[in-house]
C-alpha atoms as a PDB file:
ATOM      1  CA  UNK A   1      57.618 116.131  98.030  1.00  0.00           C
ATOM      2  CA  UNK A   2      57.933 113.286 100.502  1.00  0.00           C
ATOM      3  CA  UNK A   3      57.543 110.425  97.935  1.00  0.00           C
ATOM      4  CA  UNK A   4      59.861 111.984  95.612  1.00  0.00           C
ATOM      5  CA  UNK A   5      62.113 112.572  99.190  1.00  0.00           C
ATOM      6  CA  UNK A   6      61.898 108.392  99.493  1.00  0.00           C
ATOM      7  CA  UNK A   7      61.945 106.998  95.942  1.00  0.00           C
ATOM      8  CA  UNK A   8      65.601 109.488  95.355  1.00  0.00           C
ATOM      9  CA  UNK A   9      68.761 106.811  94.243  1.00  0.00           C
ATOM     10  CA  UNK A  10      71.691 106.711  96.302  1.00  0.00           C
ATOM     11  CA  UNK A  11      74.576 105.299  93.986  1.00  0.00           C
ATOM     12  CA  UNK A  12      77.498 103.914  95.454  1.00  0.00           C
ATOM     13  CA  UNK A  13      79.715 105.807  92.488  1.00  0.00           C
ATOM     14  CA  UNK A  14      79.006 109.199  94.211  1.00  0.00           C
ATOM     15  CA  UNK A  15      81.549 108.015  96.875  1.00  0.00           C
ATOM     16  CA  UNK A  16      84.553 106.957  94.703  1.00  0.00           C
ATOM     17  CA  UNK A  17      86.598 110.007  95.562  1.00  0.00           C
ATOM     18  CA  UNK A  18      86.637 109.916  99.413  1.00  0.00           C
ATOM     19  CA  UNK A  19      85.723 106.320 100.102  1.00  0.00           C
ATOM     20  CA  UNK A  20      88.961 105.257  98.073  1.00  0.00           C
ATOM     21  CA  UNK A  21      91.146 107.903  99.882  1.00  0.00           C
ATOM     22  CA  UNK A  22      89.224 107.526 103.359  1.00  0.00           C
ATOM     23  CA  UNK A  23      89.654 103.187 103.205  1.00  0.00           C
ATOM     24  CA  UNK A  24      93.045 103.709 101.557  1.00  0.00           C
ATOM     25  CA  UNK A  25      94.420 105.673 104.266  1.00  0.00           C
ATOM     26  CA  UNK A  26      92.872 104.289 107.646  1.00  0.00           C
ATOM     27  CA  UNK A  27      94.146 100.804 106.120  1.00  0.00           C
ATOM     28  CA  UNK A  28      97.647 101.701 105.699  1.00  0.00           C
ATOM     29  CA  UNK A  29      97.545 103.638 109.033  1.00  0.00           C
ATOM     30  CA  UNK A  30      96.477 100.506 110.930  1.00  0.00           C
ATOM     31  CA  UNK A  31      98.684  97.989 109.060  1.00  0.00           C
ATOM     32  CA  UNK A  32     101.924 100.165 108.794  1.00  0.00           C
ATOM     33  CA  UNK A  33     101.698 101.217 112.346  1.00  0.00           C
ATOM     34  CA  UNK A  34     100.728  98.143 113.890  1.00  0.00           C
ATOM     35  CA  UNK A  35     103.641  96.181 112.121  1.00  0.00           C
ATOM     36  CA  UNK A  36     106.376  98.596 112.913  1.00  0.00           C
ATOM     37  CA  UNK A  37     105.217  98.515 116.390  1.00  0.00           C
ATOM     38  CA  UNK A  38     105.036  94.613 116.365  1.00  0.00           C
ATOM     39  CA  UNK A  39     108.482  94.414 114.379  1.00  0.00           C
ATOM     40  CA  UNK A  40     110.167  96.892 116.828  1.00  0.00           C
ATOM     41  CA  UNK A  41     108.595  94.909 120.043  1.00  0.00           C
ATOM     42  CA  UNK A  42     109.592  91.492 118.878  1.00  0.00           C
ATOM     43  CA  UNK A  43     113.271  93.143 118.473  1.00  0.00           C
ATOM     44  CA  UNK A  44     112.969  93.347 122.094  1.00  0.00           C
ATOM     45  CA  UNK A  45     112.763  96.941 122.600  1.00  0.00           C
ATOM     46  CA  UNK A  46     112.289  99.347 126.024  1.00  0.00           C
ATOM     47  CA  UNK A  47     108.510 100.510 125.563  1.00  0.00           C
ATOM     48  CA  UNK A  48     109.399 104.243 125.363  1.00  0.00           C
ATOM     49  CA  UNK A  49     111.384 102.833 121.958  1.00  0.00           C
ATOM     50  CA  UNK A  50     108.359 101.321 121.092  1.00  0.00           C
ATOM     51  CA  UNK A  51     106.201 104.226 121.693  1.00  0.00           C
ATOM     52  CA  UNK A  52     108.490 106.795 120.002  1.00  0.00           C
ATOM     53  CA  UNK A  53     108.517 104.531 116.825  1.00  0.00           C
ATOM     54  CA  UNK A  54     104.985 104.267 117.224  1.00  0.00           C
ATOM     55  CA  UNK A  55     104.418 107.926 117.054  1.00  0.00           C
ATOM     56  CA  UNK A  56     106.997 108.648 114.340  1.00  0.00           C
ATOM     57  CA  UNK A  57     105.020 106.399 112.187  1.00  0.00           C
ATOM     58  CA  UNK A  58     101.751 107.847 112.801  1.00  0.00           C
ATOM     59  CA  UNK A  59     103.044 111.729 112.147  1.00  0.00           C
ATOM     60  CA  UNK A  60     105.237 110.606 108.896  1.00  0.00           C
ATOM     61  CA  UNK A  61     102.979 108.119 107.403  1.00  0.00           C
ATOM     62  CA  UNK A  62      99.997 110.892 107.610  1.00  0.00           C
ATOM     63  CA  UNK A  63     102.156 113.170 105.931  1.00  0.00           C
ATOM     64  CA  UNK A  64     103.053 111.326 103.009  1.00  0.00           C
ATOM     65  CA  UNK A  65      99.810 109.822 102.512  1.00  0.00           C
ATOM     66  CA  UNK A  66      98.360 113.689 101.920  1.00  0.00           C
ATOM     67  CA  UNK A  67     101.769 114.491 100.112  1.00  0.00           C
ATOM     68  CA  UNK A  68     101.203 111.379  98.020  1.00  0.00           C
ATOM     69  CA  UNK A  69      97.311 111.329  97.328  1.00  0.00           C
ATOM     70  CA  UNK A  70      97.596 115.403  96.338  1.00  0.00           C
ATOM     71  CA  UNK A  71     100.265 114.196  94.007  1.00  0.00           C
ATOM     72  CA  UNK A  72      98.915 111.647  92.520  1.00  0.00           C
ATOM     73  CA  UNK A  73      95.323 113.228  92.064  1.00  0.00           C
ATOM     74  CA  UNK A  74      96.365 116.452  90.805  1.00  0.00           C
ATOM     75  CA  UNK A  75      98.033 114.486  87.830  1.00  0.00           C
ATOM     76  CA  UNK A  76      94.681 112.955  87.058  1.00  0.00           C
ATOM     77  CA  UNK A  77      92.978 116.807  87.498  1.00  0.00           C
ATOM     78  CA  UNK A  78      95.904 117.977  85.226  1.00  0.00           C
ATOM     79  CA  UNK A  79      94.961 115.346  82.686  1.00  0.00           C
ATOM     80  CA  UNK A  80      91.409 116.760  83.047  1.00  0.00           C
ATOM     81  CA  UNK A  81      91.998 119.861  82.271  1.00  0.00           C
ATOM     82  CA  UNK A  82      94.034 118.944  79.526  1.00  0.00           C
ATOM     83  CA  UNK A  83      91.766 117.209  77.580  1.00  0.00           C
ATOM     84  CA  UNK A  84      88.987 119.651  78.299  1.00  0.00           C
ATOM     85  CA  UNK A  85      90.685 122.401  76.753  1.00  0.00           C
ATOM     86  CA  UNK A  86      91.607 120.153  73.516  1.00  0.00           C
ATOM     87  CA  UNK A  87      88.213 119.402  73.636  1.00  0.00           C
ATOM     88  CA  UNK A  88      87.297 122.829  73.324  1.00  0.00           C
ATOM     89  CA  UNK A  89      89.652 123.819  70.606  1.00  0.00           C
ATOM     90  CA  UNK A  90      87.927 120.821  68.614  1.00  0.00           C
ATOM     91  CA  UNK A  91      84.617 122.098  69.034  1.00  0.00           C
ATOM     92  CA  UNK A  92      85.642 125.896  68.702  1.00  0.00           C
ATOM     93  CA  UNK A  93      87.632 124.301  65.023  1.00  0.00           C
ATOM     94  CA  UNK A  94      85.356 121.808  63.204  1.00  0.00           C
ATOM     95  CA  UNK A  95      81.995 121.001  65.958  1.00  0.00           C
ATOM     96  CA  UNK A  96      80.311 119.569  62.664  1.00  0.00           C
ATOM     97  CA  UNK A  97      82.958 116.827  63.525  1.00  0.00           C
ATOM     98  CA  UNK A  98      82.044 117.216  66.774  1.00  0.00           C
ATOM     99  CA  UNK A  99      78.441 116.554  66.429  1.00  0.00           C
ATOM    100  CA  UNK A 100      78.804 113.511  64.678  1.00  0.00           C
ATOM    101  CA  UNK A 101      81.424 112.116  66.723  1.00  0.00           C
ATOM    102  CA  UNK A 102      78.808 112.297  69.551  1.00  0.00           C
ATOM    103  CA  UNK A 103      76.156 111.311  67.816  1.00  0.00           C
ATOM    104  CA  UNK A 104      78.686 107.986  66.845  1.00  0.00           C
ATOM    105  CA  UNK A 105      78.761 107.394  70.296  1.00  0.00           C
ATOM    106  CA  UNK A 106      75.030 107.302  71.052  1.00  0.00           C
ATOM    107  CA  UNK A 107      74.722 104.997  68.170  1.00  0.00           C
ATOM    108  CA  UNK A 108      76.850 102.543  69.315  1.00  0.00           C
ATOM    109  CA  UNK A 109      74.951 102.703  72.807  1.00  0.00           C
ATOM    110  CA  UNK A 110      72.182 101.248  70.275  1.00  0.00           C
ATOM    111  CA  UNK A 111      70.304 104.413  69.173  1.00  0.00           C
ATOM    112  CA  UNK A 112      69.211 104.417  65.567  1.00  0.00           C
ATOM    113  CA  UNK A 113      71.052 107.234  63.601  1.00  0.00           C
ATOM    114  CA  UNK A 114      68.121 109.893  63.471  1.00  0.00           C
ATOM    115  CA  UNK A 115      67.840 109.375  67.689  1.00  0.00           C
ATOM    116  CA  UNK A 116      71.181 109.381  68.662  1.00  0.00           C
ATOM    117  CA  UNK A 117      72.048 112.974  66.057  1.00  0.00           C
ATOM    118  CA  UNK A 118      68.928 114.403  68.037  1.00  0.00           C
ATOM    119  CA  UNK A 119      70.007 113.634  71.156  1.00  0.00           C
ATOM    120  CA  UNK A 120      73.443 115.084  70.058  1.00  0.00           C
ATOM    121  CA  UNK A 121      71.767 118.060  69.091  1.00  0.00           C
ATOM    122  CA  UNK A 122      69.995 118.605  72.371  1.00  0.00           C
ATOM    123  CA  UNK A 123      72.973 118.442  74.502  1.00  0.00           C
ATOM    124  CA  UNK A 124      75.100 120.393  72.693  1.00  0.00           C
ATOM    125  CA  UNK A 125      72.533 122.999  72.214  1.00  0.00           C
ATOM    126  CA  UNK A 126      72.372 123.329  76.379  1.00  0.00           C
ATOM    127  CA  UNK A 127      76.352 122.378  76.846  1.00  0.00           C
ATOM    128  CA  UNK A 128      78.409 121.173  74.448  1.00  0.00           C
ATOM    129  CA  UNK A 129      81.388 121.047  76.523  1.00  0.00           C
ATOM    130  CA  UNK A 130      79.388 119.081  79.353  1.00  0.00           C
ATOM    131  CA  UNK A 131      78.162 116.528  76.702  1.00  0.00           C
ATOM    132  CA  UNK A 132      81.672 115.512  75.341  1.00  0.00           C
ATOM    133  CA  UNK A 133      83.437 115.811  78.431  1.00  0.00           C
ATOM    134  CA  UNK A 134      80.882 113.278  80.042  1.00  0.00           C
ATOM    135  CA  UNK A 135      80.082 111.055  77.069  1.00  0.00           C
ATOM    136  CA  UNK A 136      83.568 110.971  75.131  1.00  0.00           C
ATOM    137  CA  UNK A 137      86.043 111.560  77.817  1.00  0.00           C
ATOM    138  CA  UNK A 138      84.425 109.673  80.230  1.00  0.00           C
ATOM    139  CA  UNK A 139      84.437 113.119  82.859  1.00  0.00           C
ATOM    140  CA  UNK A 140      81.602 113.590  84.724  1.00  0.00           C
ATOM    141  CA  UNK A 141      81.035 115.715  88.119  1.00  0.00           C
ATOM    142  CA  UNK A 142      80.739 112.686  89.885  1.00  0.00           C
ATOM    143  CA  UNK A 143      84.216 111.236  88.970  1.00  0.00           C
ATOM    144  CA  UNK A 144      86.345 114.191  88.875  1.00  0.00           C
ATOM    145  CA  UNK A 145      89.109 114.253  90.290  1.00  0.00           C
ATOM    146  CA  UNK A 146      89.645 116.605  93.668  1.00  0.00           C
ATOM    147  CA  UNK A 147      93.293 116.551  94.660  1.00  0.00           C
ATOM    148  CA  UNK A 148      92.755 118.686  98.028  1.00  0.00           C
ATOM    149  CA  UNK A 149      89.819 116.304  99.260  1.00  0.00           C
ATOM    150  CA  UNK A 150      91.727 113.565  98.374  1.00  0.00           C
ATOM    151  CA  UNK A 151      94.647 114.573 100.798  1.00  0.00           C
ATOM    152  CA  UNK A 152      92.808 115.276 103.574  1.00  0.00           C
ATOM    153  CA  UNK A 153      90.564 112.601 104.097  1.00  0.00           C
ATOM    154  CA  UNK A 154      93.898 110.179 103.092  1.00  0.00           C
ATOM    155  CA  UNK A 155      95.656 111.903 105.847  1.00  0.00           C
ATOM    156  CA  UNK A 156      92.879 111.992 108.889  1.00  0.00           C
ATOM    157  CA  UNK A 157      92.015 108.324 107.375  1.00  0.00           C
ATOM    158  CA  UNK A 158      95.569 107.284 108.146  1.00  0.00           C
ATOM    159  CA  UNK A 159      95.609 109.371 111.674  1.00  0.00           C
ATOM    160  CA  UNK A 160      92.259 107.801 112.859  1.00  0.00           C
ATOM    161  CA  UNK A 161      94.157 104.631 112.075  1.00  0.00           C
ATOM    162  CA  UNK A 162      97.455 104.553 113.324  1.00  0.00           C
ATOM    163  CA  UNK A 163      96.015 105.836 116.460  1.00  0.00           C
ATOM    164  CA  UNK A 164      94.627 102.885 117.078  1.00  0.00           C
ATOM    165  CA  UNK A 165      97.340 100.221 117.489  1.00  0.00           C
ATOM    166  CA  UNK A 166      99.495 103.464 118.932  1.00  0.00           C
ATOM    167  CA  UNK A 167      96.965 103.410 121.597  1.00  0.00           C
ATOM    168  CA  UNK A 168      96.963  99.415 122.602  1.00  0.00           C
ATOM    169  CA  UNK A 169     100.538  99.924 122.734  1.00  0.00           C
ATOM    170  CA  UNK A 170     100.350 102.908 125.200  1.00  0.00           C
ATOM    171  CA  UNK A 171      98.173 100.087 127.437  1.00  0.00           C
ATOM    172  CA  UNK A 172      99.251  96.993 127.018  1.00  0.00           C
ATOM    173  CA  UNK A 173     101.212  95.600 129.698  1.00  0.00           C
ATOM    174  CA  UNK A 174     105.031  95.272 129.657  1.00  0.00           C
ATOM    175  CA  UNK A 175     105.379  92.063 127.703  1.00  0.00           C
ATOM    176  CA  UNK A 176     102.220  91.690 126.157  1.00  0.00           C
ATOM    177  CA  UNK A 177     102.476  94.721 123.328  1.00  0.00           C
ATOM    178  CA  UNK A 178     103.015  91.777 120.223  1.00  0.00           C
ATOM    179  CA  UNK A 179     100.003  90.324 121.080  1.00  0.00           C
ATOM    180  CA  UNK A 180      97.571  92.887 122.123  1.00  0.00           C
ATOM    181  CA  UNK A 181      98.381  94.892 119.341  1.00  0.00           C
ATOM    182  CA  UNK A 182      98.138  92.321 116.633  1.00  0.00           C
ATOM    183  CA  UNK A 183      94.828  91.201 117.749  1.00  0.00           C
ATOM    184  CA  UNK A 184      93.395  94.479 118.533  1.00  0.00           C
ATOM    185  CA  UNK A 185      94.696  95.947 114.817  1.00  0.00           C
ATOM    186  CA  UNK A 186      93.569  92.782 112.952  1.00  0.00           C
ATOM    187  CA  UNK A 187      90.113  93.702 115.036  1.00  0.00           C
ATOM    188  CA  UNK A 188      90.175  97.196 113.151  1.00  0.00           C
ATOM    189  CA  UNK A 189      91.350  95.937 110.073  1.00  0.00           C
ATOM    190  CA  UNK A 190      88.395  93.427 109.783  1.00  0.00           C
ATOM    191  CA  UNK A 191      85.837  96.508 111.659  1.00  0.00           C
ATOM    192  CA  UNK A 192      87.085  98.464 108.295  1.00  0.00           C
ATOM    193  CA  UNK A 193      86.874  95.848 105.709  1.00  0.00           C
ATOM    194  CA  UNK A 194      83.193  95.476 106.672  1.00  0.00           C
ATOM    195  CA  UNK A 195      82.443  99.841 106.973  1.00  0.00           C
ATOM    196  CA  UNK A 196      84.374  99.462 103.704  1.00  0.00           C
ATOM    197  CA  UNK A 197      82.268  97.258 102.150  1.00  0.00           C
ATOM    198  CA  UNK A 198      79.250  98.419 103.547  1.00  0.00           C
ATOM    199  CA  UNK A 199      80.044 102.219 102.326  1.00  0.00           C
ATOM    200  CA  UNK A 200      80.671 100.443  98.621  1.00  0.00           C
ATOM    201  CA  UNK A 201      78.110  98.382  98.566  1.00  0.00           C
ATOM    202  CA  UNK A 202      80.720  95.006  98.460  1.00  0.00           C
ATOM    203  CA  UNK A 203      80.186  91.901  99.959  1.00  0.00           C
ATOM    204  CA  UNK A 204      81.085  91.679 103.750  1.00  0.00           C
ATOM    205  CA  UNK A 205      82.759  88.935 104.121  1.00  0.00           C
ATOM    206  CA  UNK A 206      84.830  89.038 101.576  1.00  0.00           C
ATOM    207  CA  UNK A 207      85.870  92.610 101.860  1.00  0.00           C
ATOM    208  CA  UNK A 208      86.337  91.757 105.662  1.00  0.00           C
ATOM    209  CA  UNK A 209      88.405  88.562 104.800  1.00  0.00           C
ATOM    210  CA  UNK A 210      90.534  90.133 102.598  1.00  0.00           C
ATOM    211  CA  UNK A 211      91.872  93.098 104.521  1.00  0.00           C
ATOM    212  CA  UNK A 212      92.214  90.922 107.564  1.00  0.00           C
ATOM    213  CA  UNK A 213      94.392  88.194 105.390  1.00  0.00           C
ATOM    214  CA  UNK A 214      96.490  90.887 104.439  1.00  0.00           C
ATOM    215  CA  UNK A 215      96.999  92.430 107.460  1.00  0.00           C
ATOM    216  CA  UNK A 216      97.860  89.038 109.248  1.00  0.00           C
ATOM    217  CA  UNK A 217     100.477  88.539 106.728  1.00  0.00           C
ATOM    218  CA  UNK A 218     102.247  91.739 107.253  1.00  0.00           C
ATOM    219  CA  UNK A 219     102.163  91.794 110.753  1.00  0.00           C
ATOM    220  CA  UNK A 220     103.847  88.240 111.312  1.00  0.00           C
ATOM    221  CA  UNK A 221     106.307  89.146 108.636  1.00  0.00           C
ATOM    222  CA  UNK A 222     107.601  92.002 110.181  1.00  0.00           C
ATOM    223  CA  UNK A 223     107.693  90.539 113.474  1.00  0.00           C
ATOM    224  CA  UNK A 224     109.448  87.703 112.045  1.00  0.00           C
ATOM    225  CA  UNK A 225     111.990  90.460 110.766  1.00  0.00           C
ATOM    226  CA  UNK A 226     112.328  91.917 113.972  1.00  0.00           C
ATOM    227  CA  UNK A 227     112.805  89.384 116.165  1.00  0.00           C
ATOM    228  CA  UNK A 228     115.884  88.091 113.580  1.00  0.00           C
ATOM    229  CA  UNK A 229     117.351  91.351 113.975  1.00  0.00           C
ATOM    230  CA  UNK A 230     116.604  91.951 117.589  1.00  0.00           C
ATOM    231  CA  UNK A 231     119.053  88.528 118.149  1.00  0.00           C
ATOM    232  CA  UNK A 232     121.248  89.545 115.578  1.00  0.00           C
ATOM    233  CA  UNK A 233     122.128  93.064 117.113  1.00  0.00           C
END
């Protein structure tokens, strides 16, 4: 039991569903908070401003980033569904067809003809439905998509992650919130690159470089943009 315990595979595919979602949404939390907090600050702003924009970002962007990741999911789960039920009609009409439509596709994995209708005939015997929905349709239990699961961890993702340049802002000292927040939130970002990576098994320092580029980019832009229209008003 124990050496069958330490020789079990951990593949990095099995966390697709959240670890896009969970990434996806503390990202965007950080960088969208952070920069409207910067933007508004270098507009010269009273820090209750600051803080009340700060806020409204983290409670609206939260909200649409469950509203938008339930959307968008449930489309691919509708899809799903869609093609399983064709899928059954076609086997319920014609599974000769079926059978050597599957069988097609084992051959061109590079099973000889005799194999791969064998093997077609032992997974359709246990679950026909499972065998073409995996091997034809590319739908598998792994990569299915979960619209609820999706929302959720994009929304407490995006919380956990707005809270944190909302927080250095709460601290920071009265002239110092521009600063403080875009090196503590470029801090996160590159924190979250590398848990990122890590989770996915990606590179570090690449994953690490690349949200921290990014983030950089936005953040200066947007204080850029504030600070024009700060003078300008």
């Amino acid at each position: 039991m124990s050496r069958r315990r330490s020789n079990a595979e951990h593949h990095y595919v099995s966390r697709i569903g959240w670890l896009r979602a969970a990434v996806l949404g503390a990202n965007d939390g950080i960088l969208s908070t952070a920069s409207l907090i910067v933007g508004v600050a270098a507009a010269a702003a009273k820090p209750a401003e600051i803080l009340i924009a700060g806020s409204a970002a983290l409670v609206a962007g939260a909200m649409s980033m469950a509203a938008g990741e339930y959307v968008s999911v449930s489309s691919q789960s509708d899809a799903e569904v869609a093609d399983l039920a064709r899928e059954k009609r076609e086997l319920r009409a014609d599974p000769a067809a079926e059978h050597r439509e599957l069988a097609g596709i084992y051959m061109r994995r590079g099973l000889d003809a005799e194999t791969a209708a064998k093997v077609a005939d032992q997974l359709m015997a246990k679950d026909e439905l499972a065998a073409h929905a995996r091997d034809e349709l590319g739908i598998s239990d792994l990569t299915t998509a979960r619209p609820v699961q999706a929302a959720v961890a994009s929304a407490a993702s995006f919380t956990a992650g707005a809270a944190a340049p909302l927080l250095i802002a709460v601290l920071a000292p009265a002239g110092l919130t521009t600063p403080l927040v875009s090196a503590g939130s470029l801090a996160f970002l590159a924190l979250l690159g590398a848990i990122g990576a890590r989770a996915g098994g990606a590179p570090l320092w690449r994953a690490t470089l690349r949200v921290t580029f990014w983030g950089a980019l936005a953040m200066g832009f947007t204080a850029v943009i504030g600070h024009i229209i700060g003078r300008a008003i």
